[in-house]
Each structure stands twice: as structure tokens, then as C-alpha cells.
C-alpha atoms as a PDB file:
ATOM      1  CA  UNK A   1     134.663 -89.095 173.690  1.00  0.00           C
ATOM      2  CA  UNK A   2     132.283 -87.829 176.221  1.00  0.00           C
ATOM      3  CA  UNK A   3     133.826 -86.627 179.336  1.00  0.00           C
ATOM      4  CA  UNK A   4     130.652 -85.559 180.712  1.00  0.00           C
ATOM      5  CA  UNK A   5     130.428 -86.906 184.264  1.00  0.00           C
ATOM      6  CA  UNK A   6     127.931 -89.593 184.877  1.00  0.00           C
ATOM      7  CA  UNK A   7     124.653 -88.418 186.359  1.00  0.00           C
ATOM      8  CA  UNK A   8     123.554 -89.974 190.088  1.00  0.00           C
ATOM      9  CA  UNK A   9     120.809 -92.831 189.616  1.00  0.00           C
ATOM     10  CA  UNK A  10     117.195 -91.576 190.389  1.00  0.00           C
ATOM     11  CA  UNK A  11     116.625 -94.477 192.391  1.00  0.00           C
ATOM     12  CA  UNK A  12     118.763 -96.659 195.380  1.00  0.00           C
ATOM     13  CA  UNK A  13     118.092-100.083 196.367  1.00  0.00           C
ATOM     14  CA  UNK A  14     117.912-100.130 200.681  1.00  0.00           C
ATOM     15  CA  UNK A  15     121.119-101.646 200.654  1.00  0.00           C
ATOM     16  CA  UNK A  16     122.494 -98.740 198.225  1.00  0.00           C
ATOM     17  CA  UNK A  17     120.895 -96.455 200.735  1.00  0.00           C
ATOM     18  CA  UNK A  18     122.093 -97.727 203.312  1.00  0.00           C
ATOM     19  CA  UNK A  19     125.393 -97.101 202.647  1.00  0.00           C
ATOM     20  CA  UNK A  20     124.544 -93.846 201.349  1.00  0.00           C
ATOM     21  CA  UNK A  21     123.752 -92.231 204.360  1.00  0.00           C
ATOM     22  CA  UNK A  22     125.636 -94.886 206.974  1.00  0.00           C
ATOM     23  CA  UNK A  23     122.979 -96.703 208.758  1.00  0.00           C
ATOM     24  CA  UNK A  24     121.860-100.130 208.721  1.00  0.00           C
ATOM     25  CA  UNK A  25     119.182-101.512 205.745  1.00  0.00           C
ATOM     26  CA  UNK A  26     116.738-102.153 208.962  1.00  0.00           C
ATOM     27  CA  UNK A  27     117.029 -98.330 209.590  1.00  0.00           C
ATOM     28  CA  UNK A  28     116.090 -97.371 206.279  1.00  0.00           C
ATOM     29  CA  UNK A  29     113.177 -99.795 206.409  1.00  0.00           C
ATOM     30  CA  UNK A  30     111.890 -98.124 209.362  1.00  0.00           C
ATOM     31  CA  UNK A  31     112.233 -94.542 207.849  1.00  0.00           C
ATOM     32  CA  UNK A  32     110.129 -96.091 204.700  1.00  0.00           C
ATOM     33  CA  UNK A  33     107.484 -97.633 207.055  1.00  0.00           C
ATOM     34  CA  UNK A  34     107.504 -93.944 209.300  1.00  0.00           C
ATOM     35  CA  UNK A  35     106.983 -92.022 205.968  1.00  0.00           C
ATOM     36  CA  UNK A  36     110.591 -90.323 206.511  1.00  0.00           C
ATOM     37  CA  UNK A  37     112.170 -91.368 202.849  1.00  0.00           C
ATOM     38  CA  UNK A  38     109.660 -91.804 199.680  1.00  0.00           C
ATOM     39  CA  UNK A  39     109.861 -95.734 198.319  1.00  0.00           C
ATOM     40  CA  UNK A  40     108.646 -96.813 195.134  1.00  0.00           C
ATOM     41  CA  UNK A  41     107.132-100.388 195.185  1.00  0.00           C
ATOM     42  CA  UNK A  42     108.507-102.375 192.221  1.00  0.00           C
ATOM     43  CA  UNK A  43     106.834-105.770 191.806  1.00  0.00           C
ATOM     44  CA  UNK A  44     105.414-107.137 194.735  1.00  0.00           C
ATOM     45  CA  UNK A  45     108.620-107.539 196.531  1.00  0.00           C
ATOM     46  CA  UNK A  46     111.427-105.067 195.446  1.00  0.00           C
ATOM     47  CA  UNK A  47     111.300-101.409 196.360  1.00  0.00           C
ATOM     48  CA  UNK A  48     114.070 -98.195 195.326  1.00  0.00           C
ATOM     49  CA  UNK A  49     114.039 -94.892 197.729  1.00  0.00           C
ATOM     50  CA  UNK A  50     114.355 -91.741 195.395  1.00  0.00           C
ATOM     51  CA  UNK A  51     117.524 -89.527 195.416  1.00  0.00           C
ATOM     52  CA  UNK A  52     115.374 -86.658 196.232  1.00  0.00           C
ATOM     53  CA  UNK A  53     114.085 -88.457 199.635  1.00  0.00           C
ATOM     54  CA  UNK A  54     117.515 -89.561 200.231  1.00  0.00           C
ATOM     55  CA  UNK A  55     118.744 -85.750 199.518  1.00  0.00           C
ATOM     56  CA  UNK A  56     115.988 -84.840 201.588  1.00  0.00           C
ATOM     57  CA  UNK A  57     116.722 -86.454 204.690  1.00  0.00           C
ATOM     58  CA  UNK A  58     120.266 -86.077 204.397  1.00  0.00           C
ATOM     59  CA  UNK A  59     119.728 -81.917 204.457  1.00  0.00           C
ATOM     60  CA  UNK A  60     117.758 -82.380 207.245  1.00  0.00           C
ATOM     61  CA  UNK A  61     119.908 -84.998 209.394  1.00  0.00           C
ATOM     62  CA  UNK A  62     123.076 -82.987 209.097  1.00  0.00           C
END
């Protein structure tokens, strides 16, 4: 049995990050648009923030 704990995704959905770091999916939008936190475009429609950007801005907001 492995009892090795589970390792963080690499990358969050908005909504995910949202939650994450307690603002509204809007918000995170706008820090995507302003260059703030790092998106990765996935299809034409779909895009996941990094945990590093979300890390990132989280350091640096606290």
C-alpha cells in the first residue's frame, strides 16, 4: 500500500482557482488578461492557470 501523499495537480481550472485563493472566477480572468497568473490555452476554449503562478501570486498577495 502506498501511503505516499498525493502530489498537488500542475494545473487548476479558473473555477479551481478561484477557490484556491478566495476570489471570484471573473477576478482570476482579469489577473490572466493583466498577465498577473500564467494560463495555458487548451483547445480553443478551455484554459488551466499553473500551480507555480497560483503559488506565485499567493507569496506575493499575502
Amino acid at each position: 500500500m502506498n501511503t505516499a501523499p498525493a502530489e498537488p495537480p500542475l494545473l487548476y481550472t479558473v473555477e479551481e482557482t478561484a477557490h484556491l485563493l478566495s476570489i471570484s472566477e471573473w477576478k482570476v480572468r482579469d489577473l490572466i488578461r493583466s498577465g498577473t497568473l500564467h494560463a495555458i490555452p487548451i483547445g480553443s476554449r478551455h484554459i488551466r492557470i499553473t500551480r507555480a503562478s497560483i503559488e506565485k501570486f499567493a507569496r506575493v498577495r499575502h
